[in-house]
PDB file of N, CA and C in Angstrom:
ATOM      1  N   UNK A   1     -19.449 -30.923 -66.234  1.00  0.00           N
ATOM      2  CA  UNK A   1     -20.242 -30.774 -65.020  1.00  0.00           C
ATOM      3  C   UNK A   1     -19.321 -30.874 -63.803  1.00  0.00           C
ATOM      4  N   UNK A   2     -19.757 -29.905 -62.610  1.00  0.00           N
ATOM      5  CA  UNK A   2     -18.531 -29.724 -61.758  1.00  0.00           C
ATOM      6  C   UNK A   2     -19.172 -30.389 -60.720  1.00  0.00           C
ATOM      7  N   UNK A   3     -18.727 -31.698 -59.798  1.00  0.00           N
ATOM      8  CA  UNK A   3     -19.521 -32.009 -58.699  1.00  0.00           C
ATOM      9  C   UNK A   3     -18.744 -31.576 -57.736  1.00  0.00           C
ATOM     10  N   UNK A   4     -19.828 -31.487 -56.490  1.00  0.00           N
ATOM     11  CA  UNK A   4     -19.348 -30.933 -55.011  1.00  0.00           C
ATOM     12  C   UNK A   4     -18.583 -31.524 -54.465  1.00  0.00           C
ATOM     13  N   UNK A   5     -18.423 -31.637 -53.371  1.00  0.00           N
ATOM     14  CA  UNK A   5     -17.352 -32.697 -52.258  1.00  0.00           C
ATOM     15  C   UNK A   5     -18.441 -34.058 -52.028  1.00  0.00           C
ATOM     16  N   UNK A   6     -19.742 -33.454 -51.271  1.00  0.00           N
ATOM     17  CA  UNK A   6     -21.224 -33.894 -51.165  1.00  0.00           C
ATOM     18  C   UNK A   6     -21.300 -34.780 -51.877  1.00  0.00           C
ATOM     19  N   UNK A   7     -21.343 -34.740 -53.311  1.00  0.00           N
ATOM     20  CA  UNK A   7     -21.839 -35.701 -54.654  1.00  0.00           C
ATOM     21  C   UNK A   7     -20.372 -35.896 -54.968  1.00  0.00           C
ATOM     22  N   UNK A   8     -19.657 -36.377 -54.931  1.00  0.00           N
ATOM     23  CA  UNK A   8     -18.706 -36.976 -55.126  1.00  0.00           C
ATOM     24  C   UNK A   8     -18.542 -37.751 -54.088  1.00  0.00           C
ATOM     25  N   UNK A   9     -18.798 -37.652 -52.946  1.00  0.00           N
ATOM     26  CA  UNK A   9     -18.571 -38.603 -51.189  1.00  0.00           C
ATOM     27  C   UNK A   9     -19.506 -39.613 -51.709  1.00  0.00           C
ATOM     28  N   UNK A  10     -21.184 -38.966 -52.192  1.00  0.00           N
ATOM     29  CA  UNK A  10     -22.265 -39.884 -52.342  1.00  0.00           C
ATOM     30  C   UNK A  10     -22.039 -40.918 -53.880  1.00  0.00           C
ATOM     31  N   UNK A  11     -21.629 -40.231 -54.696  1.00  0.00           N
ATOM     32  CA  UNK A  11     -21.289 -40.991 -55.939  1.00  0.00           C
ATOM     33  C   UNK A  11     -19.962 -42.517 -55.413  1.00  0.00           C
ATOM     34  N   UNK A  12     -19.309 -42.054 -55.101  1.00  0.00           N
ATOM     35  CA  UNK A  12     -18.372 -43.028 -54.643  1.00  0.00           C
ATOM     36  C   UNK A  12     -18.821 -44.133 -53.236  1.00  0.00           C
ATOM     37  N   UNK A  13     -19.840 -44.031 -52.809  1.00  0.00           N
ATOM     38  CA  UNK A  13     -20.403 -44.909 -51.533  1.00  0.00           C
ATOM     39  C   UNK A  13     -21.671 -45.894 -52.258  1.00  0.00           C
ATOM     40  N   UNK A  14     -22.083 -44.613 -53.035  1.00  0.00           N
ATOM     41  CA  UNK A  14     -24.016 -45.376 -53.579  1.00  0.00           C
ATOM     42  C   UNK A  14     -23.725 -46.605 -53.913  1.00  0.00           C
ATOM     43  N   UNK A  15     -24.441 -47.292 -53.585  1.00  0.00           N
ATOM     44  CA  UNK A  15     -24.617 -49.093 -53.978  1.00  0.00           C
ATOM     45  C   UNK A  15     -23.578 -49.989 -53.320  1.00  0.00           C
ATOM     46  N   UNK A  16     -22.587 -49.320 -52.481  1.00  0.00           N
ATOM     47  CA  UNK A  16     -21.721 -50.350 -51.618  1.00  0.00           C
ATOM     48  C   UNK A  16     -22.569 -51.026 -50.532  1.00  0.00           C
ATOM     49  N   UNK A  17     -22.525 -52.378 -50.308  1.00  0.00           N
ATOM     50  CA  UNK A  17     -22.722 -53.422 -49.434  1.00  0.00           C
ATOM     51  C   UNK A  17     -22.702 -52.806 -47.724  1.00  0.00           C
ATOM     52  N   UNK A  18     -23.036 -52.699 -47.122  1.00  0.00           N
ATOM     53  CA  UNK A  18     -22.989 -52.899 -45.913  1.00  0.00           C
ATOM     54  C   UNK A  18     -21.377 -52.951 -45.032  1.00  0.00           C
ATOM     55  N   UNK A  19     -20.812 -54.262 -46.152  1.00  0.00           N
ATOM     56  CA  UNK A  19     -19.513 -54.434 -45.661  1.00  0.00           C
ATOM     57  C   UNK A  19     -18.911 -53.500 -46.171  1.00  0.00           C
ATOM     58  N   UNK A  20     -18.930 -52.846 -47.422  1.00  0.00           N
ATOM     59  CA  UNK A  20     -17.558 -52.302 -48.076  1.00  0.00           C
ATOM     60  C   UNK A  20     -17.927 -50.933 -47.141  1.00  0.00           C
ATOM     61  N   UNK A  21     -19.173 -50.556 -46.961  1.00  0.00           N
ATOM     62  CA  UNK A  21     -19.553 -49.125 -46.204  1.00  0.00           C
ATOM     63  C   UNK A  21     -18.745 -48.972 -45.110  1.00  0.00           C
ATOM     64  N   UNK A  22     -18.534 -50.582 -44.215  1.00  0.00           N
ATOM     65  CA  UNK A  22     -17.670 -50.558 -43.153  1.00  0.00           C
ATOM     66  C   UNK A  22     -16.424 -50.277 -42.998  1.00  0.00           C
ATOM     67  N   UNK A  23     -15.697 -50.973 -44.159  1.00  0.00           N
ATOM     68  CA  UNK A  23     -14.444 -50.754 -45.052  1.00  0.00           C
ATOM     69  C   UNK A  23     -14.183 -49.149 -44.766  1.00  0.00           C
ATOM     70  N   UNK A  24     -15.202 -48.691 -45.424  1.00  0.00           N
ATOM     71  CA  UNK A  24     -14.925 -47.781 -46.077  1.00  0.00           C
ATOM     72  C   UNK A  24     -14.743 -46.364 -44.246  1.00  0.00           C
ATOM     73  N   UNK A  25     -15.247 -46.569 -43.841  1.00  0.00           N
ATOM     74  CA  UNK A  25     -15.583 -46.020 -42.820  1.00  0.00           C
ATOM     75  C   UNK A  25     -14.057 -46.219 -41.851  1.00  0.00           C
ATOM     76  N   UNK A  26     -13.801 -47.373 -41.720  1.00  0.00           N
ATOM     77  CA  UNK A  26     -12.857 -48.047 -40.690  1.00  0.00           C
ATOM     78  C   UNK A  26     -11.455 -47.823 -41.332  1.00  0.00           C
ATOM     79  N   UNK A  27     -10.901 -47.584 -42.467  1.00  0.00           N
ATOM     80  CA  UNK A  27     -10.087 -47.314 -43.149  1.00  0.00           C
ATOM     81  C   UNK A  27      -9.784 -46.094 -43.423  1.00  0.00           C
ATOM     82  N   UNK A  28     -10.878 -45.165 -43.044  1.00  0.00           N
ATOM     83  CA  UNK A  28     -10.829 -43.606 -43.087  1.00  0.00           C
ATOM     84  C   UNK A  28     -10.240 -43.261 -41.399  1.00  0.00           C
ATOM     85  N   UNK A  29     -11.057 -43.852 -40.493  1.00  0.00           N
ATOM     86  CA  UNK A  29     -10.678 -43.508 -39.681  1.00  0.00           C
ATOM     87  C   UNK A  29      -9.075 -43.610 -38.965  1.00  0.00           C
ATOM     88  N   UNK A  30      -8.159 -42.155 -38.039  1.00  0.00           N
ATOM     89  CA  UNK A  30      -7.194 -42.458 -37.569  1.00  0.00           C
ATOM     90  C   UNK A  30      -6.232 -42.323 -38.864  1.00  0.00           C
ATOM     91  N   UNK A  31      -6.228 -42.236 -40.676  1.00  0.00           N
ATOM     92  CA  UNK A  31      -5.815 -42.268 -41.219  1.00  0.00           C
ATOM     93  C   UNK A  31      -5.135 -40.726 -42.045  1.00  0.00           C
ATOM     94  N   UNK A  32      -4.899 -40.570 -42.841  1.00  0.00           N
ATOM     95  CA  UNK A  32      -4.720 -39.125 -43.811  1.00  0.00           C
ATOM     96  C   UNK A  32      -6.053 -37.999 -42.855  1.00  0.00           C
ATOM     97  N   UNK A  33      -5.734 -37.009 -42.870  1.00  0.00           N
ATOM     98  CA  UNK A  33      -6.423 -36.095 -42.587  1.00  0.00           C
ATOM     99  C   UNK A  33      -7.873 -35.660 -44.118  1.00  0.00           C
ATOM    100  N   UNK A  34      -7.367 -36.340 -45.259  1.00  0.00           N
ATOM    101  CA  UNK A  34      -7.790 -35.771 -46.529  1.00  0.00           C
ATOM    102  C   UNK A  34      -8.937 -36.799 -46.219  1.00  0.00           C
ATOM    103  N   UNK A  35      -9.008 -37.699 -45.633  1.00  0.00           N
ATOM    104  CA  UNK A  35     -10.096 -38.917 -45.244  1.00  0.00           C
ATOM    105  C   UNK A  35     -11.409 -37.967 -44.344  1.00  0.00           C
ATOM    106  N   UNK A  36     -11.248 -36.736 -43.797  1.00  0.00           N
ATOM    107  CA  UNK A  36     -11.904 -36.522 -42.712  1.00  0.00           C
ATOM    108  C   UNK A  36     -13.259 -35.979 -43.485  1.00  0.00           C
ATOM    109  N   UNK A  37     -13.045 -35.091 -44.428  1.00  0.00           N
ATOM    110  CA  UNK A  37     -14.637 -33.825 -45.231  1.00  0.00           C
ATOM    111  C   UNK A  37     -15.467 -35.431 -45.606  1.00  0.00           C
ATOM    112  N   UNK A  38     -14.558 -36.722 -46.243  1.00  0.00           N
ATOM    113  CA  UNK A  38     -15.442 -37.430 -46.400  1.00  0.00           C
ATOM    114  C   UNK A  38     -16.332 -38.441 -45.382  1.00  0.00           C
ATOM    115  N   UNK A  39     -15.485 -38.527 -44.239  1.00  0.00           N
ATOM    116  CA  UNK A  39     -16.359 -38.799 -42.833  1.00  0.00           C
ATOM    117  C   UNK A  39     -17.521 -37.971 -42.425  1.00  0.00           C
ATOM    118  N   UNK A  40     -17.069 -36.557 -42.677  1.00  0.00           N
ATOM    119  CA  UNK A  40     -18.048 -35.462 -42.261  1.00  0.00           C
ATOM    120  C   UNK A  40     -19.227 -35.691 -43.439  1.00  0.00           C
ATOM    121  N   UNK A  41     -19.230 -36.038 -44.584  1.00  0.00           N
ATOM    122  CA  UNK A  41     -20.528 -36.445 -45.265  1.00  0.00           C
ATOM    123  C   UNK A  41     -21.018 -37.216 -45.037  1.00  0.00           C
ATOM    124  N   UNK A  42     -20.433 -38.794 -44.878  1.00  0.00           N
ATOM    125  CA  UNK A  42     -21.242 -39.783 -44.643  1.00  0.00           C
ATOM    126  C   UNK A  42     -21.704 -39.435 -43.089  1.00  0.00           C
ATOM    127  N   UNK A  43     -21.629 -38.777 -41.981  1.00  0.00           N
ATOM    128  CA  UNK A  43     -21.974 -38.519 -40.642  1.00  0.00           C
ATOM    129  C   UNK A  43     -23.259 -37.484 -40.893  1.00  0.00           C
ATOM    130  N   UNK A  44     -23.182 -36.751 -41.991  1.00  0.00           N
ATOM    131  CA  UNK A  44     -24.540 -36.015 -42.096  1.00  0.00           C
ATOM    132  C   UNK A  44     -25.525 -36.621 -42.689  1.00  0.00           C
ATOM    133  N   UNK A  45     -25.052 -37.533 -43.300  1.00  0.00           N
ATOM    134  CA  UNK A  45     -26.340 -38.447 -43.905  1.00  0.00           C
ATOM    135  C   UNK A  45     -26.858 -39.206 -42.809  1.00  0.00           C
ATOM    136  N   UNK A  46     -25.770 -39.662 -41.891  1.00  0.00           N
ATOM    137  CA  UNK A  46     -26.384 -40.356 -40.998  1.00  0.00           C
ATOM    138  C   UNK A  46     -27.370 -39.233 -39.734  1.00  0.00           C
ATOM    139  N   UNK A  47     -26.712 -37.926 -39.857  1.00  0.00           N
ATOM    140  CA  UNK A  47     -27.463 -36.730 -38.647  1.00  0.00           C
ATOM    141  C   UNK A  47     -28.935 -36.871 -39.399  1.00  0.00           C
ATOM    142  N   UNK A  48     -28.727 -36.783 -40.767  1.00  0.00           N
ATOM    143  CA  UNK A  48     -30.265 -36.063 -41.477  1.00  0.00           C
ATOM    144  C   UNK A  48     -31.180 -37.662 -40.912  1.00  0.00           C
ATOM    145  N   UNK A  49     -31.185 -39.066 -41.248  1.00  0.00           N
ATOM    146  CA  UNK A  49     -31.884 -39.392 -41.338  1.00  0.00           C
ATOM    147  C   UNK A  49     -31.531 -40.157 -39.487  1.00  0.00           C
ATOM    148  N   UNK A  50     -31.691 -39.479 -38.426  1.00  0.00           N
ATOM    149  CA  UNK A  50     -31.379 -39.919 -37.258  1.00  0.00           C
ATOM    150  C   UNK A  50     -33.056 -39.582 -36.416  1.00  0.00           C
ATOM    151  N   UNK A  51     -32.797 -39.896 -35.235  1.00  0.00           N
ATOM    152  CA  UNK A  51     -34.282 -39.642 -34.248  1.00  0.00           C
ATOM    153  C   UNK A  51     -33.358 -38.470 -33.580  1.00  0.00           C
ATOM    154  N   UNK A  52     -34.156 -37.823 -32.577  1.00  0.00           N
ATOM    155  CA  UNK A  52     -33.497 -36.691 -32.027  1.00  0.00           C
ATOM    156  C   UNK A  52     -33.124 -37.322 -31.049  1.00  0.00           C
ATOM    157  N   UNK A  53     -33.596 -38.932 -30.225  1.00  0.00           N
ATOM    158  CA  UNK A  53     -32.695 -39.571 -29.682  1.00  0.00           C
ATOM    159  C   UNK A  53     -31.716 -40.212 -30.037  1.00  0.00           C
ATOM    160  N   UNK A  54     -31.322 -40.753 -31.417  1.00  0.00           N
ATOM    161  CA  UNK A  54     -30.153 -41.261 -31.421  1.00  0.00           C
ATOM    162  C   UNK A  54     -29.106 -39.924 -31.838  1.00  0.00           C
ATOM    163  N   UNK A  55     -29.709 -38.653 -31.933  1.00  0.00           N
ATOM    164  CA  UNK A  55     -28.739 -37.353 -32.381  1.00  0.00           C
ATOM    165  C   UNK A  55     -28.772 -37.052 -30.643  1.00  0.00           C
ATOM    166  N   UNK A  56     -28.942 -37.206 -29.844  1.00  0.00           N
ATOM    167  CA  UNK A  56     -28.536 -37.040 -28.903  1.00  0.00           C
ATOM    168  C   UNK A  56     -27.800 -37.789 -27.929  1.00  0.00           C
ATOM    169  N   UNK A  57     -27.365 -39.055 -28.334  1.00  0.00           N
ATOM    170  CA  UNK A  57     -26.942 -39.894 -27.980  1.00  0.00           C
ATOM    171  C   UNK A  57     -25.411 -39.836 -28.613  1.00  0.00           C
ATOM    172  N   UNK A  58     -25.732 -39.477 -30.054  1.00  0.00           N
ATOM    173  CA  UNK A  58     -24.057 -39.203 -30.260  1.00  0.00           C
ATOM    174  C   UNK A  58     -23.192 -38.143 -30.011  1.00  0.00           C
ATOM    175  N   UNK A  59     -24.342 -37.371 -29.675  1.00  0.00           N
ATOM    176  CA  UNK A  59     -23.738 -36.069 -29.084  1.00  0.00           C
ATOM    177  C   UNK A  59     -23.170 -36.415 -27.486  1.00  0.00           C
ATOM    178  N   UNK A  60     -23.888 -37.183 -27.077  1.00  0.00           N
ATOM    179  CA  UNK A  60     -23.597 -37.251 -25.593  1.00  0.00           C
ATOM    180  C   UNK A  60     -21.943 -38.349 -25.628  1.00  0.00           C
ATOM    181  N   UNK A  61     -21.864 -38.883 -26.567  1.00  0.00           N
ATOM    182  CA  UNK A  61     -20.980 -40.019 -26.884  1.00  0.00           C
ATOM    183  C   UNK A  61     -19.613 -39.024 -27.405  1.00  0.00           C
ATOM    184  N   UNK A  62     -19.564 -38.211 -28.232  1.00  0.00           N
ATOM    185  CA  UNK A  62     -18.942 -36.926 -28.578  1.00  0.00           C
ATOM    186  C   UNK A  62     -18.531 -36.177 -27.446  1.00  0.00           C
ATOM    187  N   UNK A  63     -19.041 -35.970 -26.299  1.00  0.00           N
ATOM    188  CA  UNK A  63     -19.049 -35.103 -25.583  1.00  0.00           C
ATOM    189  C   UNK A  63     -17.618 -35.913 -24.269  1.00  0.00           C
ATOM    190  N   UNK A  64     -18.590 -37.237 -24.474  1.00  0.00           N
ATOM    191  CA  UNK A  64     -18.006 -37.791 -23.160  1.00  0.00           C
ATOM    192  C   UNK A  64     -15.922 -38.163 -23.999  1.00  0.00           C
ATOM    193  N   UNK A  65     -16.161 -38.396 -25.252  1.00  0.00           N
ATOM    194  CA  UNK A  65     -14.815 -38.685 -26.178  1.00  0.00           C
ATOM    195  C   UNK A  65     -13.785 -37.471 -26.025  1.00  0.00           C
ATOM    196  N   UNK A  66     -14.375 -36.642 -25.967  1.00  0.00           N
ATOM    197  CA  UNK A  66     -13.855 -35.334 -25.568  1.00  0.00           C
ATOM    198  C   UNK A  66     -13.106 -34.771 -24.243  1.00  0.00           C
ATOM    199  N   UNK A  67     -14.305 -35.425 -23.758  1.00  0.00           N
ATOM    200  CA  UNK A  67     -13.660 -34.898 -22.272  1.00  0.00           C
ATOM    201  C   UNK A  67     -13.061 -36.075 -21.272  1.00  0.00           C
ATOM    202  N   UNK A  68     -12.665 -37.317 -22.165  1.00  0.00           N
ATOM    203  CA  UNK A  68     -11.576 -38.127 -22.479  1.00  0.00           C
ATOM    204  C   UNK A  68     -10.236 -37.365 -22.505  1.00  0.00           C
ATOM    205  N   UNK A  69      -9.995 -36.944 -24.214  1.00  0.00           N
ATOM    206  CA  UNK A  69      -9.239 -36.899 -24.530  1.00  0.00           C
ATOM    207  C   UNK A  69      -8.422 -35.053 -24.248  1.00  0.00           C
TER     208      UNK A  69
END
């Protein structure tokens, strides 16, 4: 059986603690570039189950990081 990027991001997170999620998150970031498709999954799990205010809030947070940097 061949899994995706998707189910392999989710297979390797399911049932971590809160903390290790943080871990897992904070250790990706700023790190290997190969760290990033799996940021981009856990960030869509977080888009899918968001309000259209807090998806607009990170957009606005995105926007302003940007025009930072």
């Amino acid at each position: 059986m061949e899994l995706d990027l998707r189910q392999a991001i989710n297979q390797r997170v399911q049932g971590k603690s809160t903390d290790e999620l943080t871990e897992i998150v904070e250790s990706s970031i700023g790190n290997e570039e190969m760290a990033l498709p799996g940021l981009g999954v856990l960030f869509e799990l977080i888009w899918k189950d968001s309000t259209a205010a807090a998806r607009k809030k990170m957009v606005e947070t995105l926007h302003k990081q940007l025009s930072v940097h």
